[in-house]
PDB file of N, CA and C in Angstrom:
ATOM      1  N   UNK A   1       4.240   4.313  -0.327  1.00  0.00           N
ATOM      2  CA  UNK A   1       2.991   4.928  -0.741  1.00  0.00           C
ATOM      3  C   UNK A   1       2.902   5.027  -2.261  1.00  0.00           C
ATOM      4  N   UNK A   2       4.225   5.211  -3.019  1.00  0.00           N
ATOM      5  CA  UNK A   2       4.458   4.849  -4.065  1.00  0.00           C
ATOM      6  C   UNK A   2       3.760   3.671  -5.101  1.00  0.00           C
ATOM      7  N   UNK A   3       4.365   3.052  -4.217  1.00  0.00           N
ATOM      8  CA  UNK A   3       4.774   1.687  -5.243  1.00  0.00           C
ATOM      9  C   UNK A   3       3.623   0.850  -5.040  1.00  0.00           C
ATOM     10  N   UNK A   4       2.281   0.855  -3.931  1.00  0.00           N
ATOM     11  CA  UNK A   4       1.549   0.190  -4.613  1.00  0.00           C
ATOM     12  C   UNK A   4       0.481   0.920  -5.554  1.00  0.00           C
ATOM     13  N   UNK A   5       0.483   2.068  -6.064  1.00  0.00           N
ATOM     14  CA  UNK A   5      -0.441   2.483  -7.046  1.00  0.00           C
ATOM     15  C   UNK A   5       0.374   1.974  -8.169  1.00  0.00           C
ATOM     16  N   UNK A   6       1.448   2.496  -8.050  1.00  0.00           N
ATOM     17  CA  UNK A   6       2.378   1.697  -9.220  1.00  0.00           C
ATOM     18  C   UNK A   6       2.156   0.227  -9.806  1.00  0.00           C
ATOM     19  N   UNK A   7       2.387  -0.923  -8.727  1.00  0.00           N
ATOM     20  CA  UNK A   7       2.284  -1.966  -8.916  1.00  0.00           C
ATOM     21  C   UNK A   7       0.596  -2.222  -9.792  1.00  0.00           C
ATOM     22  N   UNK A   8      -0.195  -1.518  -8.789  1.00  0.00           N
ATOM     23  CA  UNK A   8      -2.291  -1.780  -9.484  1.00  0.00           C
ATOM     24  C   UNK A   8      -2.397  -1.395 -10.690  1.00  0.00           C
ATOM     25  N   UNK A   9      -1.309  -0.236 -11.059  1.00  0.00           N
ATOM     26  CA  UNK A   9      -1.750   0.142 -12.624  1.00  0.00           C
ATOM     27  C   UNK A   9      -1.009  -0.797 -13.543  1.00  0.00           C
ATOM     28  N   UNK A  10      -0.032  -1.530 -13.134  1.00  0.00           N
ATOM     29  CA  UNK A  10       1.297  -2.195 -14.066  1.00  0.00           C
ATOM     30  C   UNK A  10       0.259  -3.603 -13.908  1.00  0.00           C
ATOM     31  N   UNK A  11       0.037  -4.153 -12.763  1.00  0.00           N
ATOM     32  CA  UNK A  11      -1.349  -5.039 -13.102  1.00  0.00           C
ATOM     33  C   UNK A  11      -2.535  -4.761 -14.269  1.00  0.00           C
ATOM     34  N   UNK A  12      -3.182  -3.647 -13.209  1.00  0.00           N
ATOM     35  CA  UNK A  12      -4.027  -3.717 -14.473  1.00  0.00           C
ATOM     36  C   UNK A  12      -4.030  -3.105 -15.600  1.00  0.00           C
ATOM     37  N   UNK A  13      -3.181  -2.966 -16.404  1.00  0.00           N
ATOM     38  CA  UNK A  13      -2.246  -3.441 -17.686  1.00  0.00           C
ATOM     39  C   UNK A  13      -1.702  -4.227 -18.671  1.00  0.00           C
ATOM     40  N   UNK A  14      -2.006  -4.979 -17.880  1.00  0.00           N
ATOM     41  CA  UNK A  14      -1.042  -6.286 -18.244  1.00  0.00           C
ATOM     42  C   UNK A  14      -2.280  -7.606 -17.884  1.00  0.00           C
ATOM     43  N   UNK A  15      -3.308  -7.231 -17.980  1.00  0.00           N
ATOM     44  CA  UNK A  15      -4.805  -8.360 -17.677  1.00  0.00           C
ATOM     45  C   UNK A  15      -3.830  -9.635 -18.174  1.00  0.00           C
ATOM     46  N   UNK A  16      -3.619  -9.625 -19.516  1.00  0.00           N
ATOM     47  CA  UNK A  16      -3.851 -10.864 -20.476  1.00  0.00           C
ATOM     48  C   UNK A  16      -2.102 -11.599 -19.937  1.00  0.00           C
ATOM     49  N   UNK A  17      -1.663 -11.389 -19.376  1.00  0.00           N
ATOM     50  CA  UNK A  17      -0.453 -11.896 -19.039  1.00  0.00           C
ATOM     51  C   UNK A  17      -0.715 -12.690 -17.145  1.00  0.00           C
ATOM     52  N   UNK A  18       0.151 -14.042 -17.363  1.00  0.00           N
ATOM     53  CA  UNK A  18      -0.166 -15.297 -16.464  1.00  0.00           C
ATOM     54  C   UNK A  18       0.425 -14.235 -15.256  1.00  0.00           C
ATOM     55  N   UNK A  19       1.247 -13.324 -15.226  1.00  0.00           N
ATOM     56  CA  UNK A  19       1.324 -13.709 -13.750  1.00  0.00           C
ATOM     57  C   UNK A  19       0.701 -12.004 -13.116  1.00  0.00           C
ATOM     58  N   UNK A  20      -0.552 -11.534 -14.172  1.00  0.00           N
ATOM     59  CA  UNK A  20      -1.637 -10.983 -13.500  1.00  0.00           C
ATOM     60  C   UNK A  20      -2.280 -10.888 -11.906  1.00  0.00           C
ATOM     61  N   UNK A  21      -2.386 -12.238 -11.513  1.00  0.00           N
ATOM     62  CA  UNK A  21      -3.262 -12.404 -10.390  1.00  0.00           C
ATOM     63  C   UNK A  21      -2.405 -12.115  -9.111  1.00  0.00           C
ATOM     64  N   UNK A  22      -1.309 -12.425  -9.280  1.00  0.00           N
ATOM     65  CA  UNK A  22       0.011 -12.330  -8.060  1.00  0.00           C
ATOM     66  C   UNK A  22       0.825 -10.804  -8.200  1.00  0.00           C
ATOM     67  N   UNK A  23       0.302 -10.013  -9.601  1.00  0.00           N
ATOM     68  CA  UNK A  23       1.030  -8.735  -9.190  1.00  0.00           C
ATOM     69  C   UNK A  23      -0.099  -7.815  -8.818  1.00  0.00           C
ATOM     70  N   UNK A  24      -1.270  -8.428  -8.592  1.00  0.00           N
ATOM     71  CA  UNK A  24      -2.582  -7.824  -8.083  1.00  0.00           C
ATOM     72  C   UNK A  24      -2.192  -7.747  -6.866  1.00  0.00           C
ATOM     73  N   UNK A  25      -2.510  -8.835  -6.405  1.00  0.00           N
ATOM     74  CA  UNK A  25      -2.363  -9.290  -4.828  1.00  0.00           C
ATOM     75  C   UNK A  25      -1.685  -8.720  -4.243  1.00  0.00           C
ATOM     76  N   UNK A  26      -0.471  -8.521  -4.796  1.00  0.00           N
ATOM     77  CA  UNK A  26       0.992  -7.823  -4.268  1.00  0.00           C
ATOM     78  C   UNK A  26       0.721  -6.521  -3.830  1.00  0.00           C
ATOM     79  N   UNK A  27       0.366  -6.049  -4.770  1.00  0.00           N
ATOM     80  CA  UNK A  27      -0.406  -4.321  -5.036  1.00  0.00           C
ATOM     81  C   UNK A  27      -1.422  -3.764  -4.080  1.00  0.00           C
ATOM     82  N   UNK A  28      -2.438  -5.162  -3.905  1.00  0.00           N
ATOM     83  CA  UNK A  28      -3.620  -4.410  -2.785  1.00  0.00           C
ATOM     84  C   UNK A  28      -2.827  -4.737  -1.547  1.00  0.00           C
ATOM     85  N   UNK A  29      -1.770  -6.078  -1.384  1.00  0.00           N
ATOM     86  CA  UNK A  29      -1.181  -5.939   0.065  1.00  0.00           C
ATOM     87  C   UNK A  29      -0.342  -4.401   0.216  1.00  0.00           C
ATOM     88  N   UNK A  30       0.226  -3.977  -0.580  1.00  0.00           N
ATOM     89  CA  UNK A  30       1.079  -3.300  -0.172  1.00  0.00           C
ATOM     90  C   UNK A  30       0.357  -1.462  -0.172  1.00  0.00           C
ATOM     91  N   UNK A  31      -0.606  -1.713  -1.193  1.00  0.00           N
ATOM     92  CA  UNK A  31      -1.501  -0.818  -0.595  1.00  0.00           C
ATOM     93  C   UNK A  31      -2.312  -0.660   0.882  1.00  0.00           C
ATOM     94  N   UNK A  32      -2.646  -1.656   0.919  1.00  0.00           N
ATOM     95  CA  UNK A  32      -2.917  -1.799   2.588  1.00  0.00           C
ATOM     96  C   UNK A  32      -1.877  -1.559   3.908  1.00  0.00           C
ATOM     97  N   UNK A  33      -1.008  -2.144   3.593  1.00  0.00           N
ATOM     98  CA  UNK A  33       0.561  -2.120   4.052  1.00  0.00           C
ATOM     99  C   UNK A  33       0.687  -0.124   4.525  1.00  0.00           C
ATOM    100  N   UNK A  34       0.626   0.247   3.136  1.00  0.00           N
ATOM    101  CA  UNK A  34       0.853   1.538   3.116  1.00  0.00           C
ATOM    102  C   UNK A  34      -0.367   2.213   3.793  1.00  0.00           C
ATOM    103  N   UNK A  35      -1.903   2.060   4.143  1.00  0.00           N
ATOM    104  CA  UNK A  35      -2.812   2.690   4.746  1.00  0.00           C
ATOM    105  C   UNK A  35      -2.324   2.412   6.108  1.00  0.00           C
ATOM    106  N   UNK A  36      -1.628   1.352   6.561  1.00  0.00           N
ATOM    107  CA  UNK A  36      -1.856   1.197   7.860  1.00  0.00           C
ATOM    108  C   UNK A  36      -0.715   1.924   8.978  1.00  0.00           C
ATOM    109  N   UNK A  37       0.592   1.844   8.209  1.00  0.00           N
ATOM    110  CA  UNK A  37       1.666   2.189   8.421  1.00  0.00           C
ATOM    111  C   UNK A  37       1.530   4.009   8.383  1.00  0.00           C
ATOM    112  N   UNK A  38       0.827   4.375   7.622  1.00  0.00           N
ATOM    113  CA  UNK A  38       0.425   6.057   7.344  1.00  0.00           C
ATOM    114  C   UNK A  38      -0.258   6.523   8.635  1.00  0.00           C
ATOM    115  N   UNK A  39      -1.814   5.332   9.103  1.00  0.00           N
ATOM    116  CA  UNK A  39      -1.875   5.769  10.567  1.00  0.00           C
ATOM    117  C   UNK A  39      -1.275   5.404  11.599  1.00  0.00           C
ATOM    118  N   UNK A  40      -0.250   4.618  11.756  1.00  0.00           N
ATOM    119  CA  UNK A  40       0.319   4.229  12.655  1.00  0.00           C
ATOM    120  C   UNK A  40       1.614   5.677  12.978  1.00  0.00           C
ATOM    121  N   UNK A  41       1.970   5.682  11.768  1.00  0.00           N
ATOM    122  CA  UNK A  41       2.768   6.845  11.692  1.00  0.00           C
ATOM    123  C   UNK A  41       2.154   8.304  12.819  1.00  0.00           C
ATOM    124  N   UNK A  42       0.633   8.449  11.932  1.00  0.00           N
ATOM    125  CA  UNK A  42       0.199   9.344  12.676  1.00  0.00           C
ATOM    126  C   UNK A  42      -0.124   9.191  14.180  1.00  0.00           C
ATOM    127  N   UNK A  43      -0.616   8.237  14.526  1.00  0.00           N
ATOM    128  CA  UNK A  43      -0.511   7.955  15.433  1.00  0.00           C
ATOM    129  C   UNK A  43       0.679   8.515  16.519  1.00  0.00           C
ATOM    130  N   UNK A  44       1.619   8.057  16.428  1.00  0.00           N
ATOM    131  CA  UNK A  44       2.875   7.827  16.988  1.00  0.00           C
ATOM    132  C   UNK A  44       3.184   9.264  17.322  1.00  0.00           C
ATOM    133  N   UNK A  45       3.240  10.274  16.403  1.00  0.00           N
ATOM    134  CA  UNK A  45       3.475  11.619  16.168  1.00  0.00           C
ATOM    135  C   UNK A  45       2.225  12.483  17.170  1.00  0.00           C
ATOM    136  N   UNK A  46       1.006  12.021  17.055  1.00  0.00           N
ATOM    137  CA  UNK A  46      -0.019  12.753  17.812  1.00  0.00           C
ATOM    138  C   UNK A  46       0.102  12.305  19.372  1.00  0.00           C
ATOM    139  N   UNK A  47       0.617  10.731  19.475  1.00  0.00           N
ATOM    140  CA  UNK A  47       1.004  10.647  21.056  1.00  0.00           C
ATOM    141  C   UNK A  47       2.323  11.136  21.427  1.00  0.00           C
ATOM    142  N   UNK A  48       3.181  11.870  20.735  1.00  0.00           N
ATOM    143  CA  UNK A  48       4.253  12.282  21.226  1.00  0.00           C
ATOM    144  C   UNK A  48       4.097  13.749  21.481  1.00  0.00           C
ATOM    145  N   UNK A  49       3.246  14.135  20.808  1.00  0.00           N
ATOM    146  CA  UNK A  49       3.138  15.527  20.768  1.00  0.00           C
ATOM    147  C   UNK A  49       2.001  16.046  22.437  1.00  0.00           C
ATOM    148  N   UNK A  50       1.285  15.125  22.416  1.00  0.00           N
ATOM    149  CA  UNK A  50       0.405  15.417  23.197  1.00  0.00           C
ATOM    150  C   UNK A  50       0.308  14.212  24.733  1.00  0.00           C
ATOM    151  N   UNK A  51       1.364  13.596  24.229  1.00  0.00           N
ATOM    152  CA  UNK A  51       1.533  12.840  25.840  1.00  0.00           C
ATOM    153  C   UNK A  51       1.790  13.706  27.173  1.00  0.00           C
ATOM    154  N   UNK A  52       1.399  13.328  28.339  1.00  0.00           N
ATOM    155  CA  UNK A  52       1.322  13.943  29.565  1.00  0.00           C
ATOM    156  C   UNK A  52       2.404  13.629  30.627  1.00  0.00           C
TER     157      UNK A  52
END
């Protein structure tokens, strides 16, 4: 949950440098990575709690 805000700001930072476009990319995957895994998490926790 860290590391991709980390990675988006160290991108966009660093515009004028070549390997810009691939530490973008990296950043919104792993931001995504991290939204999905957060509800899955929840997930998991609300069916354990409330399974029958």
């Amino acid at each position: 949950m860290f590391l991709g805000p980390t990675l988006l700001y160290i991108a966009f930072s660093n515009q004028d440098k070549p390997t810009y476009p691939i530490v973008l990319i990296i950043s919104i995957i792993v931001c995504g990575l991290a939204v999905f895994f957060l509800f899955k998490g929840i997930l998991i926790i609300l069916k354990s709690l409330f399974h029958n």
